[in-house]
Protein backbone atom coordinates (compact mmCIF):
# COMPACT_ATOMS: atom_id res chain seq x y z
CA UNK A 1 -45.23 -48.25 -7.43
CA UNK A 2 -43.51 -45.51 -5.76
CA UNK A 3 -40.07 -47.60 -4.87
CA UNK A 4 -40.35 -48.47 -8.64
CA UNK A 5 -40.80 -44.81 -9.14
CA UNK A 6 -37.52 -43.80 -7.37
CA UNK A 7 -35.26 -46.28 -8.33
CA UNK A 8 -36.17 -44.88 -12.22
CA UNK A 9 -35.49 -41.58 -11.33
CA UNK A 10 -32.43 -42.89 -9.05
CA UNK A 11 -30.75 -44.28 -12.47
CA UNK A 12 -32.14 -41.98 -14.74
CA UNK A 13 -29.66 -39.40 -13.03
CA UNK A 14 -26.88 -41.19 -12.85
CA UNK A 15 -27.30 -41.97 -16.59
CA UNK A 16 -27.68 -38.42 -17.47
CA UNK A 17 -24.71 -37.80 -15.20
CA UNK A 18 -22.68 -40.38 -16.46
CA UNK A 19 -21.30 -38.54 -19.53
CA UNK A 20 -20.17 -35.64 -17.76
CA UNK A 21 -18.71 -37.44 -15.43
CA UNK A 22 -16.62 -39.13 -17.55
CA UNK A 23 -15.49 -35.96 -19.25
CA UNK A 24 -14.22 -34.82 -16.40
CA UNK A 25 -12.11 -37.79 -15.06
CA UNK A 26 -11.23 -37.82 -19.50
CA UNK A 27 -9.82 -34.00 -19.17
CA UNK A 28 -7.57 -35.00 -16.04
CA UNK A 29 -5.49 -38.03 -18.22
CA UNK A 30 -3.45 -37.35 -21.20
CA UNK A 31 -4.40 -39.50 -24.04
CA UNK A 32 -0.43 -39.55 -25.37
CA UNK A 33 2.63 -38.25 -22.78
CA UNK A 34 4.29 -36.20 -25.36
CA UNK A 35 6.87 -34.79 -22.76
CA UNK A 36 5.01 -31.11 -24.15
CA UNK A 37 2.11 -32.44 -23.10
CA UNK A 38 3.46 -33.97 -19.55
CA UNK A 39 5.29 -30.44 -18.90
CA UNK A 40 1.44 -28.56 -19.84
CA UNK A 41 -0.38 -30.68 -17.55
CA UNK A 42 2.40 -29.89 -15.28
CA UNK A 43 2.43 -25.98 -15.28
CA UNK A 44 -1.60 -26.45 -14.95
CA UNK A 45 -2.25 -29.26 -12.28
CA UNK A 46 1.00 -29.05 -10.35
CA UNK A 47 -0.09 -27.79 -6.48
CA UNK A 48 3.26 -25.80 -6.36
CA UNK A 49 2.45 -23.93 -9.62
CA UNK A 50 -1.35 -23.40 -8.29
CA UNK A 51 0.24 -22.10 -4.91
CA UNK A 52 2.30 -19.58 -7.08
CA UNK A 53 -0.58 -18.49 -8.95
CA UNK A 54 -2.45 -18.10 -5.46
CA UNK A 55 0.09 -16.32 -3.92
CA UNK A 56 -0.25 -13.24 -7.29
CA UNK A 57 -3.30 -13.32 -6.36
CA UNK A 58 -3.15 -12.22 -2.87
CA UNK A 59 -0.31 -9.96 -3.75
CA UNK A 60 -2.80 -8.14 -6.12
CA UNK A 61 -5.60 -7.63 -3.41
CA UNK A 62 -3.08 -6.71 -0.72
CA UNK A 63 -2.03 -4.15 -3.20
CA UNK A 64 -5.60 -3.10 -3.54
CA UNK A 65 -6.15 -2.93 -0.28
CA UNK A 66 -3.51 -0.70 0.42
CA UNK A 67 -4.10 1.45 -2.16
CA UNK A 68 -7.36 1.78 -1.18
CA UNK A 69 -6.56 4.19 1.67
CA UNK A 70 -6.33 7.02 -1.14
CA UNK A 71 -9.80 7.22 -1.29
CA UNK A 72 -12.02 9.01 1.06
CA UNK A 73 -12.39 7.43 4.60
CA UNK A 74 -16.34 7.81 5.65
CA UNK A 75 -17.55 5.95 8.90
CA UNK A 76 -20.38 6.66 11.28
CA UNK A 77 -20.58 6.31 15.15
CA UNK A 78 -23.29 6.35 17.24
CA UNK A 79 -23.68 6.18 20.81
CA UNK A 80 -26.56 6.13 23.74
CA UNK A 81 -25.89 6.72 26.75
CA UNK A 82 -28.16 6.88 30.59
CA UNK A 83 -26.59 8.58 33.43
CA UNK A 84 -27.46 6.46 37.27
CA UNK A 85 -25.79 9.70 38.79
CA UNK A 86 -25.55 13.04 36.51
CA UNK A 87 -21.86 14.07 36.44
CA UNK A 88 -21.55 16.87 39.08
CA UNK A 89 -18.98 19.63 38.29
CA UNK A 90 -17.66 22.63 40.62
CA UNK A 91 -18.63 26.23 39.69
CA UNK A 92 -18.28 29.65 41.44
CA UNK A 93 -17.96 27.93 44.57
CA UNK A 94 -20.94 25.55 44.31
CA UNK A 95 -20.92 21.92 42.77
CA UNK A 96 -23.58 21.88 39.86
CA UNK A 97 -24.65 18.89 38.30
CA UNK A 98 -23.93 18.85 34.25
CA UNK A 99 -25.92 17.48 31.99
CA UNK A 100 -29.16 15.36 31.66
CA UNK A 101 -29.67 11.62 32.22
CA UNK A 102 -30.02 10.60 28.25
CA UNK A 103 -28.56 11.46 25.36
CA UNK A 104 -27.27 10.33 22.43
CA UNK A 105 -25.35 11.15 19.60
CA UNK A 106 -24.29 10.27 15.48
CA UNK A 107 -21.25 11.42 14.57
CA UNK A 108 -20.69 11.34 10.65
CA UNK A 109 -17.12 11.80 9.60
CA UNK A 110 -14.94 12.19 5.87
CA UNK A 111 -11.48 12.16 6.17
CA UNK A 112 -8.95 12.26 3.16
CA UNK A 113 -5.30 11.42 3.07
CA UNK A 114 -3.29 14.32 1.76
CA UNK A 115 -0.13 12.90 2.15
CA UNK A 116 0.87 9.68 4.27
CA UNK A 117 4.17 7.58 3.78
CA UNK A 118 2.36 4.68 3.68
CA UNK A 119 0.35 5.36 1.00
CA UNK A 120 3.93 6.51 -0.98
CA UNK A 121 5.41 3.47 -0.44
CA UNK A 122 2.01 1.69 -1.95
CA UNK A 123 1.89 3.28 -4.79
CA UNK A 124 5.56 3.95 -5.47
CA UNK A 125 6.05 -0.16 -5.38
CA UNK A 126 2.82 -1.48 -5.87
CA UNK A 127 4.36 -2.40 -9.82
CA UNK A 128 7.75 -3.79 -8.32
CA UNK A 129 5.72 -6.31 -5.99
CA UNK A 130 3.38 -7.55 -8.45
CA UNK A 131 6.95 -7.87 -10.52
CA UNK A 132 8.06 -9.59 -8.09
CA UNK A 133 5.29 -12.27 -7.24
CA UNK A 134 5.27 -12.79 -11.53
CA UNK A 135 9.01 -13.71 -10.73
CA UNK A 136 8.26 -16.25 -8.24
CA UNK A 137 6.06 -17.88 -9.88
CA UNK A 138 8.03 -17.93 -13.28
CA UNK A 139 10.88 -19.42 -10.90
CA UNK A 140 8.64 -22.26 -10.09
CA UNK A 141 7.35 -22.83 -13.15
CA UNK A 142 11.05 -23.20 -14.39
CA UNK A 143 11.43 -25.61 -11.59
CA UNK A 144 8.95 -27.75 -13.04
CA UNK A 145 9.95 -27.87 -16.66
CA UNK A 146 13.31 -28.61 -15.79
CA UNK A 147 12.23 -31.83 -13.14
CA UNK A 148 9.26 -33.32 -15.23
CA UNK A 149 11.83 -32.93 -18.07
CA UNK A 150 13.93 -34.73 -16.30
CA UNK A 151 11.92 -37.32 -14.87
CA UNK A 152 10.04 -38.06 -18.10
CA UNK A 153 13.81 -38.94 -19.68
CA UNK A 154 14.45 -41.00 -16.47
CA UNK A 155 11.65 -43.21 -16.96
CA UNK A 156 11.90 -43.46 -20.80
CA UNK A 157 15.80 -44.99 -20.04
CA UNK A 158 14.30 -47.33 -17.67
CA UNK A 159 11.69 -48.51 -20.61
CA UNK A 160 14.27 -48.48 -22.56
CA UNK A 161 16.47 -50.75 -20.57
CA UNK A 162 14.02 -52.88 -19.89
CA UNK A 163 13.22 -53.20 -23.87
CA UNK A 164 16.92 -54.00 -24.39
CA UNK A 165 16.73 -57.00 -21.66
CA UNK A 166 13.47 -58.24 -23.12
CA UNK A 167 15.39 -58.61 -26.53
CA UNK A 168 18.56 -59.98 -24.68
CA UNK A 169 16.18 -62.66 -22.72
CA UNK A 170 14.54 -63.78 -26.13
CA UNK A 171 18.58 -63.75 -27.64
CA UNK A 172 19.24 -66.15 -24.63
CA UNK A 173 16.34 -68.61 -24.87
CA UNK A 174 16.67 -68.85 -28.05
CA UNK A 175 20.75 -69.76 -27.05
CA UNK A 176 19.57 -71.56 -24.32
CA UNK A 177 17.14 -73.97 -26.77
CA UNK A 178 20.38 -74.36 -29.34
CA UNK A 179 22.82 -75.71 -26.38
CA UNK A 180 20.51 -77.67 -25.19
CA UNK A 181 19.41 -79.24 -28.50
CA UNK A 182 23.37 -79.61 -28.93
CA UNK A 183 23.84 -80.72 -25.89
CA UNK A 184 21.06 -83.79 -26.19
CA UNK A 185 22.61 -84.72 -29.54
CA UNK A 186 25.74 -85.02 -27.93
CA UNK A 187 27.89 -82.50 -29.60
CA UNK A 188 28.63 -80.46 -26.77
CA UNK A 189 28.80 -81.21 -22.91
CA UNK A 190 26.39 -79.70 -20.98
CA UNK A 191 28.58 -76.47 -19.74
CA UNK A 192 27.06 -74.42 -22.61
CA UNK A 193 23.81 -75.58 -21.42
CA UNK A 194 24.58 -74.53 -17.98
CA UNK A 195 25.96 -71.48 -18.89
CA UNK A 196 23.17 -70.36 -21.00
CA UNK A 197 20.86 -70.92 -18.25
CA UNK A 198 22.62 -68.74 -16.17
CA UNK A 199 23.14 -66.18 -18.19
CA UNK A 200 19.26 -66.12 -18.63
CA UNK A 201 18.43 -65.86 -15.02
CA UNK A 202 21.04 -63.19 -14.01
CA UNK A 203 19.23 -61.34 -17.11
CA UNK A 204 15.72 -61.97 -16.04
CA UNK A 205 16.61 -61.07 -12.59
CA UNK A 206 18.04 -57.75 -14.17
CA UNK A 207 14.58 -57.32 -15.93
CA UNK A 208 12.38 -57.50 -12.60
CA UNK A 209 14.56 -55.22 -11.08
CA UNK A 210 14.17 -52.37 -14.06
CA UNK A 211 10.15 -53.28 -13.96
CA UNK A 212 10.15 -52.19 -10.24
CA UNK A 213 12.39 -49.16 -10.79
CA UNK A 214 10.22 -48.34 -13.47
CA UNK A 215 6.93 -48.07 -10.90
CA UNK A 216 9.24 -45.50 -8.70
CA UNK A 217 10.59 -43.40 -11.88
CA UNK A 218 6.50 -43.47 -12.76
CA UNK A 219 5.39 -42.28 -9.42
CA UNK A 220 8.14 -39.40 -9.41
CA UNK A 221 6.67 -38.17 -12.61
CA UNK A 222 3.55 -38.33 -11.48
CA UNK A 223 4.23 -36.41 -8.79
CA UNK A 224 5.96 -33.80 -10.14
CA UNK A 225 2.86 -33.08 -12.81
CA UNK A 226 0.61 -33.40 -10.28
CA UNK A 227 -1.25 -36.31 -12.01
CA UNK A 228 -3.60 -38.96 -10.62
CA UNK A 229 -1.86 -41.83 -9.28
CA UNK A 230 -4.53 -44.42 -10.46
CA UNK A 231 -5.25 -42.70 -14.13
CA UNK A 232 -3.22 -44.43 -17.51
CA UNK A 233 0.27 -42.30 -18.34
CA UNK A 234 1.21 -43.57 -21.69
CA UNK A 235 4.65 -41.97 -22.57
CA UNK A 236 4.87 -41.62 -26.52
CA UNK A 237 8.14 -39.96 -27.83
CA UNK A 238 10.48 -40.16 -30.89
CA UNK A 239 13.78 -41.42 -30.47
CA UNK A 240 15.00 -40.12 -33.89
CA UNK A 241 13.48 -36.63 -32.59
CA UNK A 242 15.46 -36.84 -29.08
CA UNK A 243 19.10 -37.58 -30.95
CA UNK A 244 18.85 -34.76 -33.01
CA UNK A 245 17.84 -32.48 -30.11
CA UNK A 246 20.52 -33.79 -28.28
CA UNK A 247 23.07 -30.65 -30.10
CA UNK A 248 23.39 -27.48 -28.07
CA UNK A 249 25.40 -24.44 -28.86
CA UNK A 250 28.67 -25.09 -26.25
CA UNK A 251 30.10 -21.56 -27.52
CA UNK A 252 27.51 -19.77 -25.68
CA UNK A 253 28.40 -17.47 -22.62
CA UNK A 254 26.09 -17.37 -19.24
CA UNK A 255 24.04 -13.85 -18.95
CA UNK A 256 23.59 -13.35 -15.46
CA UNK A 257 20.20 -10.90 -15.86
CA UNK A 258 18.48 -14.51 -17.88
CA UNK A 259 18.52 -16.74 -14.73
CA UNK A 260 14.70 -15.39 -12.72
CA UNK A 261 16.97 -15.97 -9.35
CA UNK A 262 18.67 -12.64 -10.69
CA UNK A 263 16.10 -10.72 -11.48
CA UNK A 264 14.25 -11.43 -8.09
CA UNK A 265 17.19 -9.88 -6.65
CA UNK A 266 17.30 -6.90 -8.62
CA UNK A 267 13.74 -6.34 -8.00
CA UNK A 268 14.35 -6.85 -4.46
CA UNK A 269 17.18 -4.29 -4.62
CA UNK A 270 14.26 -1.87 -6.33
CA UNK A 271 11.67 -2.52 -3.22
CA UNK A 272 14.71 -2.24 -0.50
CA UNK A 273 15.72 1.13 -2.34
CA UNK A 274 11.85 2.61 -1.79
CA UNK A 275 11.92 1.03 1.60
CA UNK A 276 15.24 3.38 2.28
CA UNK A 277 12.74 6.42 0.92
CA UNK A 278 9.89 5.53 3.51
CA UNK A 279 12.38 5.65 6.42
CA UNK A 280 13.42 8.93 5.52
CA UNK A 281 9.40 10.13 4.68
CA UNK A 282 9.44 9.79 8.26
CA UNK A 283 11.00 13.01 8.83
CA UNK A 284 8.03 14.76 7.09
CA UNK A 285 4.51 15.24 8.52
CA UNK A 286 1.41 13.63 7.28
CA UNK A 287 -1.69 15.83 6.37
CA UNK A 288 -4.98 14.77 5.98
CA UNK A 289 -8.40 16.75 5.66
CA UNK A 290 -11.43 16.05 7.22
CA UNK A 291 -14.63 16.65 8.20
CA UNK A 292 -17.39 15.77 11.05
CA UNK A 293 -21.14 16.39 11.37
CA UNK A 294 -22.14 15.87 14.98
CA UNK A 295 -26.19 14.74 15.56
CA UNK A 296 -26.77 15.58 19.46
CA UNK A 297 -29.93 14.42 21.53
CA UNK A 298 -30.56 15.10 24.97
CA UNK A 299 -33.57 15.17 27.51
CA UNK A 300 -34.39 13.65 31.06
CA UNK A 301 -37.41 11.89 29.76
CA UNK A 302 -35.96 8.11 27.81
CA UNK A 303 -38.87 8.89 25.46
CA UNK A 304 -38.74 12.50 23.99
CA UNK A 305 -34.84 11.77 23.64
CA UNK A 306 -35.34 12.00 19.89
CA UNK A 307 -37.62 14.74 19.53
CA UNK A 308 -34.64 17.62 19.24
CA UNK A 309 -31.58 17.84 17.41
CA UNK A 310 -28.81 20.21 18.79
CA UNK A 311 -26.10 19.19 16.06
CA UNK A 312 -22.32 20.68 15.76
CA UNK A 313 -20.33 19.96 13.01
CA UNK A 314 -16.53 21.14 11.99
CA UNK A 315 -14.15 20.75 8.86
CA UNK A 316 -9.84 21.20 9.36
CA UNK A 317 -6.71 19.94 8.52
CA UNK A 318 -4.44 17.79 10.39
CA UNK A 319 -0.99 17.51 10.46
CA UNK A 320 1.25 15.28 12.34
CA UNK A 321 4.97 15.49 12.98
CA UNK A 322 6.61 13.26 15.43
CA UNK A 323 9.33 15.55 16.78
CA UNK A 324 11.73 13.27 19.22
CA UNK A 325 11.30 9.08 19.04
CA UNK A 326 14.38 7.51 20.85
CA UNK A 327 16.14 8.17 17.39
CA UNK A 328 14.05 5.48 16.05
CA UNK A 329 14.00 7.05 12.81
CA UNK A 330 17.78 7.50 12.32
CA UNK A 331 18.00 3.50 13.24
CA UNK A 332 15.36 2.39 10.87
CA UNK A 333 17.50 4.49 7.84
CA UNK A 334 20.68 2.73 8.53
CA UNK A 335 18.83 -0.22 8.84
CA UNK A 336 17.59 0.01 5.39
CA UNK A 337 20.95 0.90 4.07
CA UNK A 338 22.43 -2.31 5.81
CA UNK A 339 19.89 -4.03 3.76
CA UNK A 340 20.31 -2.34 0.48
CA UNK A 341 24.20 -3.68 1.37
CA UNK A 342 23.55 -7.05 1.99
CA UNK A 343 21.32 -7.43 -0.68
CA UNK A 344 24.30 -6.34 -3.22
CA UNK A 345 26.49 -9.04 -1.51
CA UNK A 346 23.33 -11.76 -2.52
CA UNK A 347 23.72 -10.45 -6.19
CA UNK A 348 27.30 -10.84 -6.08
CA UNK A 349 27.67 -14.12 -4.28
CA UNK A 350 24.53 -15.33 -6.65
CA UNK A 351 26.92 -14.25 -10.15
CA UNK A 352 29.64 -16.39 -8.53
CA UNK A 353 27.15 -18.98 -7.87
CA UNK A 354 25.78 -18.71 -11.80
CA UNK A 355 29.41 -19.09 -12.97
CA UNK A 356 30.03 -22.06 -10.98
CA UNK A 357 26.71 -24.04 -12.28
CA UNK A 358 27.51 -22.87 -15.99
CA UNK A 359 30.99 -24.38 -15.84
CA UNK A 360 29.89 -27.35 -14.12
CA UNK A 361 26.98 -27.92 -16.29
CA UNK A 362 29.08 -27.27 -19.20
CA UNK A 363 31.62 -29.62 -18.47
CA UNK A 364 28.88 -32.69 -17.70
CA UNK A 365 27.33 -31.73 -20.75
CA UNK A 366 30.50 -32.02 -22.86
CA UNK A 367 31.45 -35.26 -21.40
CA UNK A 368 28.05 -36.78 -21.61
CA UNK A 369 27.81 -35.38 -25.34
CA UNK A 370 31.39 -37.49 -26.15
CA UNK A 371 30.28 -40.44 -24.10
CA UNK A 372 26.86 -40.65 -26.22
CA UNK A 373 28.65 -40.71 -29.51
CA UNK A 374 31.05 -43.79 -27.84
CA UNK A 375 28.46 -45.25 -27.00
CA UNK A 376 26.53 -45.18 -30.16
CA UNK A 377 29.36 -46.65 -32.03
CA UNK A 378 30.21 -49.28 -29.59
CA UNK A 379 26.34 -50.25 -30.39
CA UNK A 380 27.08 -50.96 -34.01
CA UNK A 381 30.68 -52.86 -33.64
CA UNK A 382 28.63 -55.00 -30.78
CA UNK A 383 25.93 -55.67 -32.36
CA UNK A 384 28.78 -56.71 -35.69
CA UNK A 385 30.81 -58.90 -33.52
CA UNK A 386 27.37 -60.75 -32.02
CA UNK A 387 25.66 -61.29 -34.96
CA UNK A 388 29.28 -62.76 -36.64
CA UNK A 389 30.34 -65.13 -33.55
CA UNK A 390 26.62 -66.56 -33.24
CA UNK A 391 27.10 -67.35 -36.80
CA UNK A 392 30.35 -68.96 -35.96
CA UNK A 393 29.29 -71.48 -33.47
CA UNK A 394 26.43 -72.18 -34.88
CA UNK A 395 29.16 -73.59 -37.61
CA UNK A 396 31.32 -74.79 -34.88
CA UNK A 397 33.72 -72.43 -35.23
CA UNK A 398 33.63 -70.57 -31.77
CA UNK A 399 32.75 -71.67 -28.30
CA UNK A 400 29.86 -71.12 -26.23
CA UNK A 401 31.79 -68.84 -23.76
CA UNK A 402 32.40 -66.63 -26.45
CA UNK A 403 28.28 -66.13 -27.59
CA UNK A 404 27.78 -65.37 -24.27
CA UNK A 405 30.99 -62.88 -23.78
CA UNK A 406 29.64 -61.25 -27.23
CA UNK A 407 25.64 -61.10 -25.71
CA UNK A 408 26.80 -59.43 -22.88
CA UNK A 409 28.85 -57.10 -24.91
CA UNK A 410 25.91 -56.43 -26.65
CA UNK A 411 23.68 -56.08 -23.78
CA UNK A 412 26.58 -53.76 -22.15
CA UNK A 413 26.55 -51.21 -25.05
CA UNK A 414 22.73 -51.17 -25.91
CA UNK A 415 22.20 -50.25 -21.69
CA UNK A 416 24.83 -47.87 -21.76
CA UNK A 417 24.43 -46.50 -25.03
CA UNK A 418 20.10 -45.24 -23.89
CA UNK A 419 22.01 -44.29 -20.55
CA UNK A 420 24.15 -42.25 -22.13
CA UNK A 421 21.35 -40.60 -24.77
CA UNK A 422 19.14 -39.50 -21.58
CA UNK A 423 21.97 -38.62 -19.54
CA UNK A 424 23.07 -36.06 -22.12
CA UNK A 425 19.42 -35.34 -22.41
CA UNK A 426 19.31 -34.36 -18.46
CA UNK A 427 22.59 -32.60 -18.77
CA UNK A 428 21.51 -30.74 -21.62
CA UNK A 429 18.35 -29.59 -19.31
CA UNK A 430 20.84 -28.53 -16.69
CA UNK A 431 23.04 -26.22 -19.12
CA UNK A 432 19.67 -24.32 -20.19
CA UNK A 433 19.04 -23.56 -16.56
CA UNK A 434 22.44 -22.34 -15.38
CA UNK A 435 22.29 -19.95 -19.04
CA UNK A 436 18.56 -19.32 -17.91
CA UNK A 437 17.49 -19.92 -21.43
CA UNK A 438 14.52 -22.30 -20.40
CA UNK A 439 11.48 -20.41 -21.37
CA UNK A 440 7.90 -21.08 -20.01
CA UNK A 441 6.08 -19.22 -22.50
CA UNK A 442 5.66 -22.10 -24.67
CA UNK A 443 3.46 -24.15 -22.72
């Protein structure tokens, strides 16, 4: 009775489990790969994104904790001591031994920063640093819009191409089945025959080798959304919708302050212009207040040692000036000015940088754009000049060798007509991030 007891309660829990289990593993798959859905999954799941996010995070308590040396400093200390010897001191020309063998002593003490450097700095760029981590992580988050973008377009071409050699195999059996039919009744010899069967293999062989590229362009996606390797990733997308986003305004000029790499160097600038200020706060003193309150206990006898009190306390003000250092000072300034320097060299060298991937991208995008709209037409005429020589032979009009010359055409100009429609696609996504116009916010 009681093993039949605990097995009950055994699967009663997992039962009751059960459903939220499965909601779980549910939320971590997309139902449809909308590329806006595989780029939201992304900015949630990826690790780099979550490292980003970590990383604000421990900016803002490093902040905190700096910041946090504004407020009043209060500590305790508290000592007990037992003299083996009694310290012996010399006085009027005798030695006299000071003090008795216990004591001990609490010593309570306040101290507030008046004015510290440190604390200048913290405040001064405590808004420029949490800027700045927002920055970095915006820069990744860029990062991955623009690769899952591109990946997700990578493996729809490779669908794609595969669809287009799963038409062109059924185009060739159905070829193969006519020569051979034609062959057996003795119209034709058996090269067509031969040559269909050829042309079917090279085409299969064509298909197995998509099918396995399309298992590596799947586990780069994967990857860069940070999805399960094992869970479904059903890509759903609109081919109409694609072509018409496939337009981009070319008379558009690069803004050098919209690319994040930019702006993390003019905020950089900002925190290497207050770091300049705190090498020169060196020069003045720091002041701080404070105040003690001394509890004193002594006597010879270990257990009276608490019975009196003979407390002191004291309240000041201390300032500190370092007056000679090796001319540490005067090196740490130029230092910072070096910096401040170099740093403007990064912003220029990064503008020449920005112009060179604008033009470039431009250019790829421009050819790509012309090569798409080739493309598309060459579709149509191939698809014409098939369709009208497969008619002809089946009339006896046209040779064998010239249905297969005409599939391949066809095959040719569907492959590189889907190549060309994602490549623009990819080059498109490269543009946008050379103008900096690729925006997170709407994920």
């Amino acid at each position: 009775m009681k093993r039949v007891f605990y097995l009950t309660a055994v699967l009663s829990a997992v039962l009751y489990n059960a459903p939220s289990y499965a909601q779980q593993v549910s939320d971590s798959l997309l139902p449809q790969a909308t590329l806006q859905a595989c780029i939201q999954y992304a900015l949630t799941h990826q690790p780099v994104v979550k490292q980003a996010r970590l990383d604000e995070d421990i900016t803002e308590y490093t902040i905190k904790g700096k910041l946090a040396d504004w407020y009043p400093q209060i500590g305790v200390d508290y000592s007990l001591n037992h003299y083996l010897k009694i310290p012996t001191s010399y006085f009027n020309g005798n030695y006299v031994q000071l003090g008795v063998e216990n004591n001990s002593a609490a010593l309570f003490q306040w101290n507030q920063n008046l004015f510290t450097r440190d604390l200048l700095l913290a405040g001064r760029t405590a808004r420029d640093v949490r800027k700045q981590a927002k920055q970095n992580t915006e820069s990744y988050r860029i990062d991955v819009v623009a690769n899952v973008t591109k990946a997700y377009y990578g493996m729809l071409l490779t669908e794609r191409q595969i669809d287009v050699l799963d038409e062109d195999v059924t185009r060739l059996e159905r070829s193969l089945k006519d020569a051979y039919n034609q062959y057996q009744g003795g119209i034709v010899d058996k090269t067509d025959y031969k040559r269909a069967t050829i042309s079917l293999n090279n085409t299969r062989a064509q298909r197995k080798t998509a099918a396995e590229q399309l298992k590596a362009s799947e586990a780069q996606l994967r990857q860069l959304m940070g999805y399960p390797v094992n869970g479904p990733l059903p890509l759903v997308y609109d081919t109409v919708q694609m072509v018409q986003n496939i337009q981009l305004d070319t008379t558009v000029t690069v803004t050098y302050n919209n690319r994040v790499e930019m702006q993390l160097l003019e905020t950089q600038k900002t925190l290497l212009d207050a770091q300049l200020k705190y090498n020169k706060w060196s020069f003045i003193p720091t002041v701080s207040a404070f105040a003690n309150y001394n509890f004193n206990y002594l006597n010879p006898e270990f257990s009276k040692l608490y019975n009196n009190n003979v407390p002191s306390s004291q309240i000041g003000l201390k300032v500190s000036l370092p007056i000679f250092q090796g001319s540490k000072r005067i090196y740490n300034i130029r230092q910072a000015e070096l910096q401040i320097k170099r740093n403007d060299l990064d912003i220029e060298n990064l503008r020449n940088q920005i112009n060179t991937e604008y033009t470039q991208a431009m250019a790829t995008y421009k050819g790509n754009l012309n090569q798409f709209y080739v493309m598309k037409e060459n579709v149509d005429l191939a698809q014409e000049v098939y369709s009208l020589i497969e008619m002809q032979y089946r009339e006896g009009v046209k040779t064998y060798l010239e249905v297969i010359t005409a599939q391949t055409d066809l095959r040719s100009a569907q492959l590189n007509y889907y190549n060309a429609m994602y490549t623009v696609l990819s080059s498109k996504v490269d543009l946008q991030r050379s103008l900096g116009t690729i925006s997170t916010n709407n994920y």
